[in-house]
Protein backbone atom coordinates (compact mmCIF):
# COMPACT_ATOMS: atom_id res chain seq x y z
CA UNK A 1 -8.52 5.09 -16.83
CA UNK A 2 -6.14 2.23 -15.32
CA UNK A 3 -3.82 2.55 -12.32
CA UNK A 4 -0.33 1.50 -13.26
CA UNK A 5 2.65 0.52 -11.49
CA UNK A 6 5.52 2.53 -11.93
CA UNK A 7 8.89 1.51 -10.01
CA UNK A 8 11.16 4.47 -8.60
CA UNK A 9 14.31 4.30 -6.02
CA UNK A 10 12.92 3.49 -2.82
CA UNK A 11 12.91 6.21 -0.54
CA UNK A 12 12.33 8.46 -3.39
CA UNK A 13 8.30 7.94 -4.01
CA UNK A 14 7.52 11.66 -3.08
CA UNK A 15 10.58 13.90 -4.99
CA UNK A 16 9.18 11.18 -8.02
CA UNK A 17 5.70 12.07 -7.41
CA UNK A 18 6.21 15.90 -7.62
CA UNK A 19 8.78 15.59 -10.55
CA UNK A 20 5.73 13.30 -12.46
CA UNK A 21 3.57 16.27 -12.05
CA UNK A 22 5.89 18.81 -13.09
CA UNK A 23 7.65 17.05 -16.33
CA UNK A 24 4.43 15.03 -17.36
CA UNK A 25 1.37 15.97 -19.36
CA UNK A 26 -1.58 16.71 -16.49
CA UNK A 27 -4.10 15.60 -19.22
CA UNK A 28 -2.32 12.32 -19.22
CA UNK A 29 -2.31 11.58 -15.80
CA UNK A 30 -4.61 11.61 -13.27
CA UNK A 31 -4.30 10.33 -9.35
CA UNK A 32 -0.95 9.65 -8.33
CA UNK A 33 -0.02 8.42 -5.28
CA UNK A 34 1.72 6.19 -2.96
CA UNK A 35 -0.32 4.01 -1.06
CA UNK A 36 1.03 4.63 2.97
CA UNK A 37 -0.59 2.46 6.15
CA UNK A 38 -0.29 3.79 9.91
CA UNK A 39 1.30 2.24 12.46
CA UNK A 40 2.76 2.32 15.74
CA UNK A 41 6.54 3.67 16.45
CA UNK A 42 8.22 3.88 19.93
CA UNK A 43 10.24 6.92 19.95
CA UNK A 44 11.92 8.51 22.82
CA UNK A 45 9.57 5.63 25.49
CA UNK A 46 6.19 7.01 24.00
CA UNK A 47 3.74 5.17 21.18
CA UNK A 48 3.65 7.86 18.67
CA UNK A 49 1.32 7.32 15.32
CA UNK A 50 2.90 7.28 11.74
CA UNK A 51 2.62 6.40 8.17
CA UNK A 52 5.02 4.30 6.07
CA UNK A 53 5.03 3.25 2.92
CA UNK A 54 2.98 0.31 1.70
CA UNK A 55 4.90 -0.85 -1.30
CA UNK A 56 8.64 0.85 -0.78
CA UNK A 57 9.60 1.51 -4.14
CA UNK A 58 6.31 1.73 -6.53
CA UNK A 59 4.07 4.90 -7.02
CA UNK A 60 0.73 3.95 -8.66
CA UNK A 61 -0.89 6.09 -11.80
CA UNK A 62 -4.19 6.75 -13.15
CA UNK A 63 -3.99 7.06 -16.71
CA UNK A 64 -5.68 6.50 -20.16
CA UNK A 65 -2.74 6.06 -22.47
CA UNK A 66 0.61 4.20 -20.69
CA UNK A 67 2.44 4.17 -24.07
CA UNK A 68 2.49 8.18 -23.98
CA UNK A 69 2.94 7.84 -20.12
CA UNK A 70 6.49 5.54 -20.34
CA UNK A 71 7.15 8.55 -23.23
CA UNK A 72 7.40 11.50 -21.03
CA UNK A 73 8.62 9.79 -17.78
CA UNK A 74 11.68 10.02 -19.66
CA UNK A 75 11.58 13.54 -19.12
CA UNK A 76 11.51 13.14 -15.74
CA UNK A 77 15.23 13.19 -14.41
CA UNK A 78 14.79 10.35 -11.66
CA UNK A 79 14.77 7.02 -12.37
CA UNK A 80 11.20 5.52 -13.14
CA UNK A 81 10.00 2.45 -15.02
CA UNK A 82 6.37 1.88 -16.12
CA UNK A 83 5.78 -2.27 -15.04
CA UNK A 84 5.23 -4.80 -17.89
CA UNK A 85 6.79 -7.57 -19.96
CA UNK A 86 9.01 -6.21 -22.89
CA UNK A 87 6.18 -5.19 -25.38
CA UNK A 88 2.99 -4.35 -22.95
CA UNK A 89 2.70 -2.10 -19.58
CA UNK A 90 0.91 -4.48 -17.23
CA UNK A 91 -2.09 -2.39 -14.99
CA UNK A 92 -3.48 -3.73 -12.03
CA UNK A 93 -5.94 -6.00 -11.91
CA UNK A 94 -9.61 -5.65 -10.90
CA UNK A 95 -9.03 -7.27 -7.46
CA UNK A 96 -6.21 -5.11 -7.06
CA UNK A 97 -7.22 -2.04 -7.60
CA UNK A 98 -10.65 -3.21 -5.11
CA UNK A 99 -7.98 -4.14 -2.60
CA UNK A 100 -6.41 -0.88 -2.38
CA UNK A 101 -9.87 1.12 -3.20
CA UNK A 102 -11.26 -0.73 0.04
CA UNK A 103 -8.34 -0.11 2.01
CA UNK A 104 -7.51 2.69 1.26
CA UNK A 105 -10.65 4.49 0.62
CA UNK A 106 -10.97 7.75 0.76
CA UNK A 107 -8.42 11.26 -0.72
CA UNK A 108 -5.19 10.13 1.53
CA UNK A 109 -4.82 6.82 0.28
CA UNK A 110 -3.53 5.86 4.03
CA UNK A 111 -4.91 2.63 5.43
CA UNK A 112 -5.67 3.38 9.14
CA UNK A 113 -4.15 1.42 12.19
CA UNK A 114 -7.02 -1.55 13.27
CA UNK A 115 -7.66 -2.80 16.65
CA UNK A 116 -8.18 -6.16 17.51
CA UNK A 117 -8.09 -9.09 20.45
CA UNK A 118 -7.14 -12.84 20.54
CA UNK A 119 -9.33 -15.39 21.48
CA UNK A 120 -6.71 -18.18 22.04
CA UNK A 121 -5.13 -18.72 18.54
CA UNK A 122 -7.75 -16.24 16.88
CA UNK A 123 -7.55 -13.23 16.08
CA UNK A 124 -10.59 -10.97 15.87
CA UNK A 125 -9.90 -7.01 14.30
CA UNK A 126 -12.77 -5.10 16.35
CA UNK A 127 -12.29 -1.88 14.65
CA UNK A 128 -10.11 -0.53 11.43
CA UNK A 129 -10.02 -1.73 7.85
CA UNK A 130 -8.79 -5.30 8.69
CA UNK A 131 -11.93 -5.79 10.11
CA UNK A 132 -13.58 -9.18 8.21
CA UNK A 133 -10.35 -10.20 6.42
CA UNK A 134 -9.17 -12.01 9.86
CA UNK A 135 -8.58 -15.10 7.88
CA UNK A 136 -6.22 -12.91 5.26
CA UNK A 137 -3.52 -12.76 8.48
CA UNK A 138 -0.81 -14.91 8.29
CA UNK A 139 0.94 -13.82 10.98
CA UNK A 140 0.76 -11.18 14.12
CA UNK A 141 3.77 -9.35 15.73
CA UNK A 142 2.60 -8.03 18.26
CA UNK A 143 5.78 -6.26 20.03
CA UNK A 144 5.55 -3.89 16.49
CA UNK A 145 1.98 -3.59 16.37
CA UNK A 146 1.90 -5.18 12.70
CA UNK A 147 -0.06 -8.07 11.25
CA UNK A 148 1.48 -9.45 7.95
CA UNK A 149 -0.77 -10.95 5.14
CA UNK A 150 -0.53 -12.37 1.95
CA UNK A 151 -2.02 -10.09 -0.73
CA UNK A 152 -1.94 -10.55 -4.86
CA UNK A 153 -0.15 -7.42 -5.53
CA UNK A 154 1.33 -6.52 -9.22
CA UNK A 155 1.03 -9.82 -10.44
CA UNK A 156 2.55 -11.56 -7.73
CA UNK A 157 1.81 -13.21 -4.23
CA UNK A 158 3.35 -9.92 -1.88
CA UNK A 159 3.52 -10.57 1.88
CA UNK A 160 2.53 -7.17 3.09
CA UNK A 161 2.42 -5.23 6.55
CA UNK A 162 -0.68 -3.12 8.05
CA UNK A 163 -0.87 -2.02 11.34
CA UNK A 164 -2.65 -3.73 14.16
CA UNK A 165 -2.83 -3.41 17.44
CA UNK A 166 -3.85 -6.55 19.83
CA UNK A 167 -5.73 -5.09 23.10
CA UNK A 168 -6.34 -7.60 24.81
CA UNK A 169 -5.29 -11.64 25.11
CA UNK A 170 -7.57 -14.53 26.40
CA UNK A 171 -6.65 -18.19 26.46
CA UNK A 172 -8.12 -20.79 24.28
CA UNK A 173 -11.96 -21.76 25.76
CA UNK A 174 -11.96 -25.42 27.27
């Protein structure tokens, strides 16, 4: 089984997912989901927790057989497209699907908020699922709680957004 791509109105990723289940073949398919991180929100002057969506837009599917897939998601009365080129669906690759296997491990498919401090200019994740892939950061904001990196996602070079919150700050060592 391969995961595939499959693009949907953003916003729309969970009516999609339950319409997939309902109007598709469940022999055909077999995990879908929509790949979510937490993160930090301010609402009402207290840090609450939440999830958002990872890739807006895209819900990912297992399947054996993406010709008979693209078939019946035309049942489905929402708009979805299977990713590809004009004559082949595309699936992820290998170091894709590790990516979001290692970050999102586990049933939820949620990639947990990571803690972290700065040592001067570096950054060092103590805790969560950034930890070891400092040098994948490209940038830190840390007013939002989010560290950006730059990720091979569906064939392309995606700048993407986890959460990460800095606990501490300590200048650069002389």
């Amino acid at each position: 089984m391969r995961i595939y791509a499959i693009q949907v109105a953003s916003g729309q990723e969970a009516k999609v997912e339950e319409l997939i289940r309902r109007f598709v073949d469940e022999a055909l398919v077999g995990e879908i989901f929509v790949p979510r991180f937490e993160t930090m929100r301010r609402c009402k002057g207290e840090w609450q927790k939440r999830t958002e969506r990872l890739a807006p837009g895209y819900l990912f599917v297992e399947t054996h057989d993406a010709e008979k897939l693209a078939l019946q998601l035309r049942r489905v009365p929402a708009f979805t497209k299977v990713l590809g080129n004009n004559e082949v669906f595309i699936p992820l690759n290998d170091e894709e699907v590790a990516w979001l296997n290692a970050f999102t491990g586990g049933d939820r498919r949620v990639i947990e908020m990571s803690e972290g401090i700065v040592e001067g200019s570096k950054v060092v994740v103590l805790r969560g699922p950034l930890r070891g892939h400092e040098a994948e950061i490209k940038r830190i904001d840390r007013h939002r709680r989010m560290a950006e990196l730059e990720v091979s996602m569906l064939g392309r070079m995606k700048t993407i957004r986890l959460g990460l919150e800095i606990i501490s700050k300590s200048p650069a060592k002389a």
